[in-house]
N, C-alpha and C. Protein backbone atom coordinates (compact mmCIF):
# COMPACT_ATOMS: atom_id res chain seq x y z
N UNK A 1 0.85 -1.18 0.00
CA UNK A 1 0.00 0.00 0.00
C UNK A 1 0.89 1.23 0.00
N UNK A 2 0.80 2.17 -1.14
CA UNK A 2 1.40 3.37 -0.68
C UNK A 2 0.36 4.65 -0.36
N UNK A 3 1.04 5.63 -0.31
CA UNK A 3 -0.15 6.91 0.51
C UNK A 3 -0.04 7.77 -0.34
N UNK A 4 -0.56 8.58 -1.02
CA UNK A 4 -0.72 9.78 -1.65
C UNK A 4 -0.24 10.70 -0.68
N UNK A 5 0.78 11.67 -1.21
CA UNK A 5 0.85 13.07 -0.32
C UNK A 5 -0.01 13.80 -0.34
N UNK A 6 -0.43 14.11 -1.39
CA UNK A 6 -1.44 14.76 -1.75
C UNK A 6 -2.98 15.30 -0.37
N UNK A 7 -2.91 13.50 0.02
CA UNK A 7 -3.93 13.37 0.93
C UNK A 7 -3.86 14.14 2.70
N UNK A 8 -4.66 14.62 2.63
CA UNK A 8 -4.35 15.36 3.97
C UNK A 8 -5.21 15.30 5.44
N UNK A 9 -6.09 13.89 5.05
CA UNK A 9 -6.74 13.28 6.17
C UNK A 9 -6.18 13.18 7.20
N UNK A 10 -6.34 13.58 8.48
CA UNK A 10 -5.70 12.85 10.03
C UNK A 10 -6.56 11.86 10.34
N UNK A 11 -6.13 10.63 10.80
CA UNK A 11 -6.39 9.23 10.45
C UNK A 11 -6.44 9.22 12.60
N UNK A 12 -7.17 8.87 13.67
CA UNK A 12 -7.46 8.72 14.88
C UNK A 12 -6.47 8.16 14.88
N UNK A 13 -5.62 8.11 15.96
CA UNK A 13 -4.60 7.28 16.47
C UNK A 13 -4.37 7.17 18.06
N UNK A 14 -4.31 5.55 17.97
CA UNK A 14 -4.12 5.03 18.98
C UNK A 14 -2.64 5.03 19.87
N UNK A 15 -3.13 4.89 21.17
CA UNK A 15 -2.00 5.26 21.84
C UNK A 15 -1.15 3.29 21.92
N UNK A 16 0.30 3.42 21.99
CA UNK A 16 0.54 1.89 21.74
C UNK A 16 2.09 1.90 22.36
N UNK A 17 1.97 1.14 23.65
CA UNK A 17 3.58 0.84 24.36
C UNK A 17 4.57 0.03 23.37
N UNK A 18 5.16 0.24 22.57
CA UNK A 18 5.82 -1.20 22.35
C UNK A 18 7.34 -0.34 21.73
N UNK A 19 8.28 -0.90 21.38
CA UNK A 19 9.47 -0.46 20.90
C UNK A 19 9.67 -0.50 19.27
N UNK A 20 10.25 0.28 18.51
CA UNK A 20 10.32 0.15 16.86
C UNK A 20 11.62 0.51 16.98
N UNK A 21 12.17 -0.06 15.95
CA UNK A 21 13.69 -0.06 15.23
C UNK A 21 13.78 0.90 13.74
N UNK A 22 14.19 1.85 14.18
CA UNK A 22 14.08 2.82 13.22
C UNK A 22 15.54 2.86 11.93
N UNK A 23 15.76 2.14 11.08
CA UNK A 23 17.04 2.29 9.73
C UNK A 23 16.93 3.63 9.24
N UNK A 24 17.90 4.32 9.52
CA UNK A 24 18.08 5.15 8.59
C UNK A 24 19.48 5.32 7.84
N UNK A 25 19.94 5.19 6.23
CA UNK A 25 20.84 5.17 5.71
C UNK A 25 22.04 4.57 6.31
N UNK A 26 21.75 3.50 6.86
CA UNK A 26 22.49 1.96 7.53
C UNK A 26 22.78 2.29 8.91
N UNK A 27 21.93 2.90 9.50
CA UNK A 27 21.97 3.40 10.78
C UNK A 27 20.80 2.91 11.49
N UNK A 28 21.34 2.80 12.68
CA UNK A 28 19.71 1.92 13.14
C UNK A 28 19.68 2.68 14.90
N UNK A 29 18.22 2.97 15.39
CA UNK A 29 18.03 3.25 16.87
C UNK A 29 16.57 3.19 16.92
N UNK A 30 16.69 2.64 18.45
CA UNK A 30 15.85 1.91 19.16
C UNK A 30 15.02 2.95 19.58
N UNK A 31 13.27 3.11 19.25
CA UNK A 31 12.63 4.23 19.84
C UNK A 31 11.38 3.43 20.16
N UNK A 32 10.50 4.18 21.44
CA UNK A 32 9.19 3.98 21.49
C UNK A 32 8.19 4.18 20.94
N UNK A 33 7.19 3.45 20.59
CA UNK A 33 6.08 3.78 19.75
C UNK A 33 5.21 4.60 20.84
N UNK A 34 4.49 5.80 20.58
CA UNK A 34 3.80 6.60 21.61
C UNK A 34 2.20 6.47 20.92
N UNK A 35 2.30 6.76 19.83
CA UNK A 35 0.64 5.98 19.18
C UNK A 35 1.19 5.80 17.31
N UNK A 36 0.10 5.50 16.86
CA UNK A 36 -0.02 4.59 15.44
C UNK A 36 -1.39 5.44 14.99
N UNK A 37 -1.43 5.48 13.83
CA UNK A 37 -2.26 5.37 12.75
C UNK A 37 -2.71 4.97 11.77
N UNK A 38 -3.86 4.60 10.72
CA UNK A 38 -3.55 4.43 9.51
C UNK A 38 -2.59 4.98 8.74
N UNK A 39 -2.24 5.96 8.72
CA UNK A 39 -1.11 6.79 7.87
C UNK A 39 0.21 7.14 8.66
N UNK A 40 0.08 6.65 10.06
CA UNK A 40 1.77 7.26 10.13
C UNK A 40 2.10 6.88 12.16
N UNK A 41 2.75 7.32 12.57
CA UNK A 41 3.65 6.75 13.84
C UNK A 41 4.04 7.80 14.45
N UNK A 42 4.40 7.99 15.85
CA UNK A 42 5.14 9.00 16.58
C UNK A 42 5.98 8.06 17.44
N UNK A 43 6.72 8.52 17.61
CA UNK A 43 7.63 7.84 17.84
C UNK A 43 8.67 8.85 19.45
N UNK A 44 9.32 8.14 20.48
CA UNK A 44 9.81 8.86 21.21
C UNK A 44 11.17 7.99 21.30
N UNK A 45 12.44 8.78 21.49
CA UNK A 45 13.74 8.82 21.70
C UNK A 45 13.61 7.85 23.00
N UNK A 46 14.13 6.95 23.04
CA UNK A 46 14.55 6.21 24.63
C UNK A 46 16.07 5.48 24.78
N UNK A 47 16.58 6.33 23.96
CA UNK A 47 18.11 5.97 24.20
C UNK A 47 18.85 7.31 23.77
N UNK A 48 20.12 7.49 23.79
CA UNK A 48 21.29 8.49 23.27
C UNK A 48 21.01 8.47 21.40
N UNK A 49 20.49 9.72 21.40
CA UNK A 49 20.22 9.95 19.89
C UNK A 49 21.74 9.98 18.78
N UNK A 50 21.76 9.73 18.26
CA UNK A 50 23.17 9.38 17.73
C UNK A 50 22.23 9.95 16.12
N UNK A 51 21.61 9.67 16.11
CA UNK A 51 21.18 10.22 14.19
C UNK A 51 20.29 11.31 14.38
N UNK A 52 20.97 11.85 13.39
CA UNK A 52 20.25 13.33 13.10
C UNK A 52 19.15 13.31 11.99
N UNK A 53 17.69 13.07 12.27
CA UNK A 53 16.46 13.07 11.59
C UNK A 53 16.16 14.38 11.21
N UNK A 54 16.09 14.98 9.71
CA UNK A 54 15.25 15.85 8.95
C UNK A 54 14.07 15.35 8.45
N UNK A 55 12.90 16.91 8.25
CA UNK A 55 12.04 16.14 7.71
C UNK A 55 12.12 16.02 6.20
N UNK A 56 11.52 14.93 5.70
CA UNK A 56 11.51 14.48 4.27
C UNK A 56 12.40 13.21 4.45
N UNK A 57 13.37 12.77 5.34
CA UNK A 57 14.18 11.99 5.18
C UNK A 57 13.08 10.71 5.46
N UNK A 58 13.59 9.66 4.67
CA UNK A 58 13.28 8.28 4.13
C UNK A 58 13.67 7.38 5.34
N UNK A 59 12.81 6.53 6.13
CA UNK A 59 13.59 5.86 7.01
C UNK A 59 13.03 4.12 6.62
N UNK A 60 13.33 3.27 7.25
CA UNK A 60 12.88 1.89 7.22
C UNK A 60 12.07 1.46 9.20
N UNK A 61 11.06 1.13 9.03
CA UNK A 61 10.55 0.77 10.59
C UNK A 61 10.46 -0.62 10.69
N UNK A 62 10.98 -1.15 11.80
CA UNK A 62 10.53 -2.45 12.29
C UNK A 62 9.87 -2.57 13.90
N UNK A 63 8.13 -2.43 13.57
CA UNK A 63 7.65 -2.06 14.93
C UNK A 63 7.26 -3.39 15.37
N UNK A 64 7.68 -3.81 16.46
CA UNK A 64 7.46 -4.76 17.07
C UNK A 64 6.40 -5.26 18.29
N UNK A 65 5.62 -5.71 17.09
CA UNK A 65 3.63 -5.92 18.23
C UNK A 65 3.64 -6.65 19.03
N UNK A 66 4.48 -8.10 18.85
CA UNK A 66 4.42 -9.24 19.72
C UNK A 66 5.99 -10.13 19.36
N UNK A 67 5.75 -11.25 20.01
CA UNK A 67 6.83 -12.41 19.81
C UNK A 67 6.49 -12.73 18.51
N UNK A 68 5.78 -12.82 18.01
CA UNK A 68 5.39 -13.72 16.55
C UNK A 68 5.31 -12.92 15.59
N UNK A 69 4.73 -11.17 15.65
CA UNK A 69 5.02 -10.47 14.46
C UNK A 69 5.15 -8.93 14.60
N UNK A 70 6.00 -8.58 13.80
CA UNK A 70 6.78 -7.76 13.41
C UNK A 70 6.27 -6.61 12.59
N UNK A 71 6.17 -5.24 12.57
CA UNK A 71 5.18 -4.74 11.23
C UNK A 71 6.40 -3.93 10.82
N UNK A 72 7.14 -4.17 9.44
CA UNK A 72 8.15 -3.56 8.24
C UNK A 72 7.14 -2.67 7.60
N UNK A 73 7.09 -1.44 7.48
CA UNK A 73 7.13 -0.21 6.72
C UNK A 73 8.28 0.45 6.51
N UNK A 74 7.92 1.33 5.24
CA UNK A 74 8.68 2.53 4.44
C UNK A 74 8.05 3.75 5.70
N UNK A 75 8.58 4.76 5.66
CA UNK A 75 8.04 5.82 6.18
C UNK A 75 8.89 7.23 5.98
N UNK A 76 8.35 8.44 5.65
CA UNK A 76 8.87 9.49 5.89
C UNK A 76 8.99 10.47 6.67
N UNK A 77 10.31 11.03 7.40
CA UNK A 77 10.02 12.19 8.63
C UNK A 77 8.91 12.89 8.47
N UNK A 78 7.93 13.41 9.06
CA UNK A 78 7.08 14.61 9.02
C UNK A 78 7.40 16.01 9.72
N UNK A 79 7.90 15.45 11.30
CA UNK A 79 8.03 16.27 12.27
C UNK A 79 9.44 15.77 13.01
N UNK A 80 9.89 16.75 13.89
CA UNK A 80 11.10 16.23 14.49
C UNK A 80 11.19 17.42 15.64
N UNK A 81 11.30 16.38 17.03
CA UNK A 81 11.96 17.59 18.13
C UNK A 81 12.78 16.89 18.72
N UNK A 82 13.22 17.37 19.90
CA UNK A 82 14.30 16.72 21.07
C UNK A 82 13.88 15.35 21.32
N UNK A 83 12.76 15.36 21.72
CA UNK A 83 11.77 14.15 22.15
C UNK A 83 11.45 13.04 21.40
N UNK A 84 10.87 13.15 20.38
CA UNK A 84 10.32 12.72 19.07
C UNK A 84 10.05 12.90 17.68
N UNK A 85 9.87 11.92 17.35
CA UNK A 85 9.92 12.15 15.58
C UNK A 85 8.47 11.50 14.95
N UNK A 86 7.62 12.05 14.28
CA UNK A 86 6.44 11.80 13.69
C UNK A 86 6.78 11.13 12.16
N UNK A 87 6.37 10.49 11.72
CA UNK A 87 6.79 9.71 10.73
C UNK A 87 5.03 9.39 9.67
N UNK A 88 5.25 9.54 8.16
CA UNK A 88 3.98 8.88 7.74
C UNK A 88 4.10 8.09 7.28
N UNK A 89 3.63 6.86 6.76
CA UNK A 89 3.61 5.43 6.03
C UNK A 89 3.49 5.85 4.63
N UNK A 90 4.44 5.43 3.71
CA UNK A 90 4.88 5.73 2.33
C UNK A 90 4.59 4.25 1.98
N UNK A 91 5.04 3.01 2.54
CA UNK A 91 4.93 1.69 1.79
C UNK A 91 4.70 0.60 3.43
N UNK A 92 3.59 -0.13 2.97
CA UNK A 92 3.28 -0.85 4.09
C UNK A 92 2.84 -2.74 3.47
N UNK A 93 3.65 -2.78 3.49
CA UNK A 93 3.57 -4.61 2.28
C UNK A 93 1.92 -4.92 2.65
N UNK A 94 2.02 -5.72 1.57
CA UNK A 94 0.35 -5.91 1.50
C UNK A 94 -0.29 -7.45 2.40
N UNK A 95 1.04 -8.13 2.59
CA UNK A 95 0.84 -9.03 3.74
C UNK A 95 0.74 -8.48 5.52
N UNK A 96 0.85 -7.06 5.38
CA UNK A 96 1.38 -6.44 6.77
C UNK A 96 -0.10 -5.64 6.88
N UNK A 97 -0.89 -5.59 5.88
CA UNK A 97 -1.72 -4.38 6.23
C UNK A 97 -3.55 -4.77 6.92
N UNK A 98 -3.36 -6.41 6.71
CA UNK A 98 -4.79 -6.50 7.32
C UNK A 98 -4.22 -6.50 9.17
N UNK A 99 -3.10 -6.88 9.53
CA UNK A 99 -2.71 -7.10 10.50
C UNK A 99 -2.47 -5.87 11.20
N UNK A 100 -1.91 -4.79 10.51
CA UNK A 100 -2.19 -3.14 11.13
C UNK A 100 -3.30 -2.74 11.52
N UNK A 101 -4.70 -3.05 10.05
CA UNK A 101 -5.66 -2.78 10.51
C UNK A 101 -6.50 -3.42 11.88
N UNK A 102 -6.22 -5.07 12.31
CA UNK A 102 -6.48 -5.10 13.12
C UNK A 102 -6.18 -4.55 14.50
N UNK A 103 -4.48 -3.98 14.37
CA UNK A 103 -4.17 -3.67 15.78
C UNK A 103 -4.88 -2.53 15.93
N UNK A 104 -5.23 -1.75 14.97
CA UNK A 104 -5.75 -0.30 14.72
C UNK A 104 -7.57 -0.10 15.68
N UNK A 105 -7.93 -1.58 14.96
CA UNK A 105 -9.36 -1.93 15.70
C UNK A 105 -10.15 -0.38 15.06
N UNK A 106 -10.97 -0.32 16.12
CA UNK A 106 -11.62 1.08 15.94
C UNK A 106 -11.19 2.31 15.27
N UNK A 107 -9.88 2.27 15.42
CA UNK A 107 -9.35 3.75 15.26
C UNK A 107 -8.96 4.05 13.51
N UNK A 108 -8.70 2.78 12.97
CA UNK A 108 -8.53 2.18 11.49
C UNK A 108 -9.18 3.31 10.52
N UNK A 109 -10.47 3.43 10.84
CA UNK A 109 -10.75 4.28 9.71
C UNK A 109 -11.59 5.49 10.42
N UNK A 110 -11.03 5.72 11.85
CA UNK A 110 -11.71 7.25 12.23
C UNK A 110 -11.08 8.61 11.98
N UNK A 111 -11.67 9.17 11.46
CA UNK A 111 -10.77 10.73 11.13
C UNK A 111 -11.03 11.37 12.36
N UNK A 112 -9.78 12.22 12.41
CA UNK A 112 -9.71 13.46 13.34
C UNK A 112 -10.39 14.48 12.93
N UNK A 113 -10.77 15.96 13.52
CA UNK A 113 -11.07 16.86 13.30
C UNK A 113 -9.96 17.49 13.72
């Protein structure tokens, strides 16, 4: 699945404890997931930041739901502070996306105002 930029929906997002592995240009650090969306992730710093995130930059995610699976997306910076980095979903494999939508549950297809 990819996302239109174009599109400028805010997609409800759920709040979600778990840890993601963030690649960027063969660089890799360990951050918290703070909530999820259909379209994108926030993400918080929980170690010594060592990479310097702009927005537009291209990263690789490996968010980790459970022992058994794993969710691999494409994603691009949106936002960036001391704290955290906001990220949107550019490519989400098409074996990965009924399984998002379930963790998503309710929030899957609620828009924000």
């Amino acid at each position: 699945m990819s996302f239109n930029n174009s599109n400028k929906i805010r997609y409800s997002r759920k709040p979600l404890t778990t840890s993601c592995l963030l690649l960027r240009q063969g660089r890799s650090i360990v951050m918290e997931v703070k909530n999820i969306s259909a379209s994108g992730i926030l993400l918080q710093y929980d170690e010594e930041n060592d990479i310097k995130l702009r927005v537009d930059d291209f990263c690789v995610l490996e968010i980790i739901l459970n022992n058994n699976f794993n969710l691999h997306v494409e994603a691009d910076v949106v936002r960036v502070s001391e704290e955290e980095v906001a990220l949107k979903f550019i490519k989400i494999p098409e074996e990965k996306q009924i399984p998002l939508w379930e963790l998503l549950g309710e929030h899957v297809d609620r828009i924000e105002k």
